[in-house]
Protein backbone atom coordinates (compact mmCIF):
# COMPACT_ATOMS: atom_id res chain seq x y z
CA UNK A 1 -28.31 2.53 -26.35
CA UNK A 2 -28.02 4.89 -22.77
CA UNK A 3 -24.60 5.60 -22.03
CA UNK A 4 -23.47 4.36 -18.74
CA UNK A 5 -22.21 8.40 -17.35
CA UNK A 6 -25.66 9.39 -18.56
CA UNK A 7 -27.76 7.68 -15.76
CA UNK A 8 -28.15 9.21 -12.47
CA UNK A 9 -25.52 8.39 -9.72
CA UNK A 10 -27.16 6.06 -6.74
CA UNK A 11 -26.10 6.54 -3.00
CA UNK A 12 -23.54 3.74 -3.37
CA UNK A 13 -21.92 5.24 -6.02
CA UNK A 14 -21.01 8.79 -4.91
CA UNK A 15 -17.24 9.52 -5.06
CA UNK A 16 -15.34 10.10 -2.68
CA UNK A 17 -14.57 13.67 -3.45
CA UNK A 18 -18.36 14.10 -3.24
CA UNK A 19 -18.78 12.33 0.26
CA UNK A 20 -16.04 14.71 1.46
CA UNK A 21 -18.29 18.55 0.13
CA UNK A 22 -21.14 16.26 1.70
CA UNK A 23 -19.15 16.34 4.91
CA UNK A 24 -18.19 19.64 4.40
CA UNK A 25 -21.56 20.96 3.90
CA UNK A 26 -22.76 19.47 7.21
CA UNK A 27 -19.95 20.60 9.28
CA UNK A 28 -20.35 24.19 8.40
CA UNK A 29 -24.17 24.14 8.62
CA UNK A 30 -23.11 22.48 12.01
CA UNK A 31 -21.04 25.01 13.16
CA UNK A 32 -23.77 27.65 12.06
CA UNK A 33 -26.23 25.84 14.66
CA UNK A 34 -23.79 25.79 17.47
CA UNK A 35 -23.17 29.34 17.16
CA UNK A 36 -26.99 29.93 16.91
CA UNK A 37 -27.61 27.95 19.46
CA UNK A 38 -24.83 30.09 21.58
CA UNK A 39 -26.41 32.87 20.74
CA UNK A 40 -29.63 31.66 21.50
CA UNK A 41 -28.73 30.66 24.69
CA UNK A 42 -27.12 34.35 25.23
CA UNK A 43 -30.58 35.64 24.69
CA UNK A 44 -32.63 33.15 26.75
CA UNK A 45 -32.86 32.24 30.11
CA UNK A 46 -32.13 28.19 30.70
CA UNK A 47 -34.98 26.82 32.76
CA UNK A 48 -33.87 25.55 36.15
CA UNK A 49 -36.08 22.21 35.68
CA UNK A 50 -34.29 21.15 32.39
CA UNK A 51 -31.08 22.87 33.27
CA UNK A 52 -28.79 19.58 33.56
CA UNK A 53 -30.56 17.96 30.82
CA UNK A 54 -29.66 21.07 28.31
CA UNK A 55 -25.92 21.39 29.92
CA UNK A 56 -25.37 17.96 28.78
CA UNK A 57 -26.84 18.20 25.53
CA UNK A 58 -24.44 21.64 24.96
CA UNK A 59 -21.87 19.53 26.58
CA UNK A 60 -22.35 17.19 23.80
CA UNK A 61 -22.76 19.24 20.83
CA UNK A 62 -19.79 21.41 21.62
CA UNK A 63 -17.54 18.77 22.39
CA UNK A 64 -18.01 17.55 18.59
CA UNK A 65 -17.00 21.46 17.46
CA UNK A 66 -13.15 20.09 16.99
CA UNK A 67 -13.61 18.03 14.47
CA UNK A 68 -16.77 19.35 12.69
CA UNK A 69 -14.08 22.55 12.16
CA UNK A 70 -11.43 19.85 11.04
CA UNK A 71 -13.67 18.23 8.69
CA UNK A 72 -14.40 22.65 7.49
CA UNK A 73 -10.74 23.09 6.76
CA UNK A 74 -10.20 19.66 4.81
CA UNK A 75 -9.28 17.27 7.38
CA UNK A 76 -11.14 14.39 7.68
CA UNK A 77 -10.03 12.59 10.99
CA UNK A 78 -10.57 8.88 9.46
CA UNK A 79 -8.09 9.96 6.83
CA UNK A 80 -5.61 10.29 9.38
CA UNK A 81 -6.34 7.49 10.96
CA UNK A 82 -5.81 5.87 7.73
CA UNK A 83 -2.95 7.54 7.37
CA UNK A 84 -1.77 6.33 10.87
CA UNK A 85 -2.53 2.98 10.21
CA UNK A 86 -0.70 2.68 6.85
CA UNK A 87 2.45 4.65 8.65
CA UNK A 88 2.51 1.79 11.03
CA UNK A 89 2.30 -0.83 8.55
CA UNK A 90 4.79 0.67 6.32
CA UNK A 91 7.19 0.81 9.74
CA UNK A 92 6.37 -2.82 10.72
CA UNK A 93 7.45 -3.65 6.66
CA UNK A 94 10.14 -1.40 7.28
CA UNK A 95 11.68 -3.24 10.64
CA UNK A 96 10.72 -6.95 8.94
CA UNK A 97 13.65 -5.27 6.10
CA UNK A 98 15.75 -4.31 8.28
CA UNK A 99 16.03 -7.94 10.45
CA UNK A 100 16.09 -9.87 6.89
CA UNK A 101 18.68 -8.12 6.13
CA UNK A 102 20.66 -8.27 9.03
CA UNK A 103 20.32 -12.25 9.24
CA UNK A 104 21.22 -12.09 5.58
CA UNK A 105 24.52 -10.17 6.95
CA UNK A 106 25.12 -12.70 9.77
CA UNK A 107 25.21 -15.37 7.36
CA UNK A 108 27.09 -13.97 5.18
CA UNK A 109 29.86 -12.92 7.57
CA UNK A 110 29.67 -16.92 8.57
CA UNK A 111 29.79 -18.07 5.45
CA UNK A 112 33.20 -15.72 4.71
CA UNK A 113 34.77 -17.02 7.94
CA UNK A 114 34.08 -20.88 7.14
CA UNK A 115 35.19 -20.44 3.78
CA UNK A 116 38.31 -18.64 4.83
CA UNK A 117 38.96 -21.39 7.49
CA UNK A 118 38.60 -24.40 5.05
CA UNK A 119 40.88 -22.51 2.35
CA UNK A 120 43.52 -22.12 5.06
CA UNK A 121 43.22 -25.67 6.46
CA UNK A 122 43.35 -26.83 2.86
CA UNK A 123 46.22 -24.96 1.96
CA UNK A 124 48.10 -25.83 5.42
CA UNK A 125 47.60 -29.71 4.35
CA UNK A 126 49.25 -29.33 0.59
CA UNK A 127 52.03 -27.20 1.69
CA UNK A 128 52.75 -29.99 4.00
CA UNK A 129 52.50 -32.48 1.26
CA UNK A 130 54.51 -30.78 -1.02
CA UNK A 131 57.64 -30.81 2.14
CA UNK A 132 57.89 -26.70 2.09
CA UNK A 133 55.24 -24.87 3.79
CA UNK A 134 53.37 -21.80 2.23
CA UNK A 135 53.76 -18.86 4.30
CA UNK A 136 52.09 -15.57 3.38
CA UNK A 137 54.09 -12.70 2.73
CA UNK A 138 55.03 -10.24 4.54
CA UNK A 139 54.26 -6.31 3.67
CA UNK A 140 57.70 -5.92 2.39
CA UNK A 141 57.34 -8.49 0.08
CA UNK A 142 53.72 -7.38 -1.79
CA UNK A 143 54.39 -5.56 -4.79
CA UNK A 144 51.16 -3.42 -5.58
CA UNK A 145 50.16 -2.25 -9.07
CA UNK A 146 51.79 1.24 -9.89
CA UNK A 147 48.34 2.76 -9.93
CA UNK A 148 47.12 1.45 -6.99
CA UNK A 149 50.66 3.02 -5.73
CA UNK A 150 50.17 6.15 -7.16
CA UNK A 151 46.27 6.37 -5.39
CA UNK A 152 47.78 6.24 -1.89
């Protein structure tokens, strides 16, 4: 029986640590040929027939130099863009939080204040069916625990 890490790797099954030398490999041998080709160019008259044609093309290949050196030094620019789009996910999760738990605040806080009302209304009615109302006390009249004294 062939173990399965003993057969060769197929072009669907490269890593993606070895797409990213791959990448790396080809911008650097990129960046070789531009800077041939500039000093090529240094050497060699441009030809006034194709001139526009071979502007365009150096035009071209030049403009590409910023990222071929960002994909040199380890930065692929679809990782950040990756990146980018899983920052704004993460913020969109983030702010979805944030207004579940506000709403989860709002009905809390109503919940309190109808609770508080029907305890009050409720107590209202049996202090006036007992003949003395139930007043609450005043500050003078709270005795707090001698710890909680000794805290403030």
């Amino acid at each position: 029986m062939t173990d399965d890490t003993d057969r060769p790797q197929t072009h669907k099954e490269f890593t993606q640590t070895e797409k990213a030398r791959r990448g790396w490999w080809f911008s650097v041998v990129f960046l070789c040929l531009v800077v041939g080709l500039i000093l090529f160019l240094t050497y060699v008259k441009i030809v006034d027939e194709n001139r526009d044609v071979l502007i365009g093309i150096l035009g071209v290949i030049t403009g590409s130099i910023s990222s071929m050196m960002a994909i040199a030094s380890g930065r692929d620019p679809s990782e950040v863009e990756e990146l980018r789009d899983k920052l704004a996910s993460a913020n969109a999760d983030r702010e979805a939080l944030i207004a579940r738990l506000r709403d989860a605040q709002i009905q809390m806080q109503i919940k309190h204040d109808h609770l508080l009302t029907l305890q009050t209304t409720i107590i209202d009615k049996l202090s006036l069916l007992s003949g003395s109302p139930v007043t609450p006390p005043t500050e003078d009249e709270v005795q707090l625990h001698p710890d909680v004294q000794r805290w403030t």
